[in-house]
Protein backbone atom coordinates (compact mmCIF):
# COMPACT_ATOMS: atom_id res chain seq x y z
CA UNK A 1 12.66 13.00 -20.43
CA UNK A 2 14.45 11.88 -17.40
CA UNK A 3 11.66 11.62 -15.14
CA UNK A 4 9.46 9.74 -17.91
CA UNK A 5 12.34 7.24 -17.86
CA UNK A 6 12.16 7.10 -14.25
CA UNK A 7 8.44 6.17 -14.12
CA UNK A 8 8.60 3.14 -16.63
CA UNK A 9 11.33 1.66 -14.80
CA UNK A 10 9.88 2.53 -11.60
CA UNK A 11 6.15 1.63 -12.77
CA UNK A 12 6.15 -0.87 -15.45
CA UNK A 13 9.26 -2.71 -14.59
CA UNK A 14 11.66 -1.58 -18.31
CA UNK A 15 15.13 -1.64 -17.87
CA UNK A 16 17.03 1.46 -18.72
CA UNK A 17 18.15 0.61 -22.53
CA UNK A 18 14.02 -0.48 -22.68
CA UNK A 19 12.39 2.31 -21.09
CA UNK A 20 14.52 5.11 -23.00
CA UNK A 21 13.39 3.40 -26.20
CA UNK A 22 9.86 3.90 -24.62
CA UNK A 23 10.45 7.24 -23.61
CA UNK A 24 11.74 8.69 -27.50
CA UNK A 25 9.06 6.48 -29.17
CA UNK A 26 6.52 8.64 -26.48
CA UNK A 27 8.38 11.79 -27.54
CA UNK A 28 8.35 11.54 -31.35
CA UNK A 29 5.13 9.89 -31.82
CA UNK A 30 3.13 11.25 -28.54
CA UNK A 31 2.24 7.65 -27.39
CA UNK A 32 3.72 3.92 -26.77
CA UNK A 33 2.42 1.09 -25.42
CA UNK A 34 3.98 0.54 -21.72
CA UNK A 35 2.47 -2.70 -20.58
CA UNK A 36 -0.80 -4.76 -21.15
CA UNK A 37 -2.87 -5.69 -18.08
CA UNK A 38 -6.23 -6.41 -16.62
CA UNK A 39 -8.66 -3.35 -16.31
CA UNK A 40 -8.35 -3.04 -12.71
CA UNK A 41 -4.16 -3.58 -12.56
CA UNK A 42 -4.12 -1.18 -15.51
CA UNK A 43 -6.82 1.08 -13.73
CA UNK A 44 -4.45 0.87 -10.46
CA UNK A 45 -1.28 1.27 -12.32
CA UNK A 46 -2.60 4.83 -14.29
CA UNK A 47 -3.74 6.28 -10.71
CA UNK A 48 -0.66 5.63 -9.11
CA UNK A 49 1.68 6.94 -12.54
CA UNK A 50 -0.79 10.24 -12.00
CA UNK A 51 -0.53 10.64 -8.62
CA UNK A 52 3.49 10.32 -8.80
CA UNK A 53 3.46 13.14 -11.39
CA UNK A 54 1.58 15.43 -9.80
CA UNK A 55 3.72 14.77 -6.33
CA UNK A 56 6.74 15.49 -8.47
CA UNK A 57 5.34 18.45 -10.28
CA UNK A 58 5.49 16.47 -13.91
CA UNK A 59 2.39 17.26 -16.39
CA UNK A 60 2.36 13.22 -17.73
CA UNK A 61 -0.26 11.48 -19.43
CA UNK A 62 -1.20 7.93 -18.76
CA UNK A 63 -4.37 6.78 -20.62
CA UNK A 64 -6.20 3.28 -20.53
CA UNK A 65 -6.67 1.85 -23.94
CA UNK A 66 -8.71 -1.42 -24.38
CA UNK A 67 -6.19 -4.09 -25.94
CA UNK A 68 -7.44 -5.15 -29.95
């Protein structure tokens, strides 16, 4: 929970109070919306939010939904 706290303040900006809302909504419901961007920024943003996981040992999910 920690680390998943850690990436949406480090990735998307939340403050601490914001991202551990994020972080329980992920953790009770298995999903929450952590920014809205263009394809390629959100593209960009995923790869790098992977490739810190896996550097850190971490088993996160980040997946690209198109906006309604």
């Amino acid at each position: 929970m920690d680390f998943v706290v850690s990436v949406l303040e480090l990735f998307f900006g939340m403050s601490t109070e914001e991202a551990i809302t994020h972080m329980l909504r992920i953790h009770e419901q298995g999903q929450a919306i952590c920014g809205t961007y263009w394809y390629e920024q959100a593209e960009q943003k995923a790869s790098d939010v992977l490739a810190f996981a896996g550097e850190n040992h971490h088993p996160l999910k980040c997946v690209l939904q198109e906006a309604d």
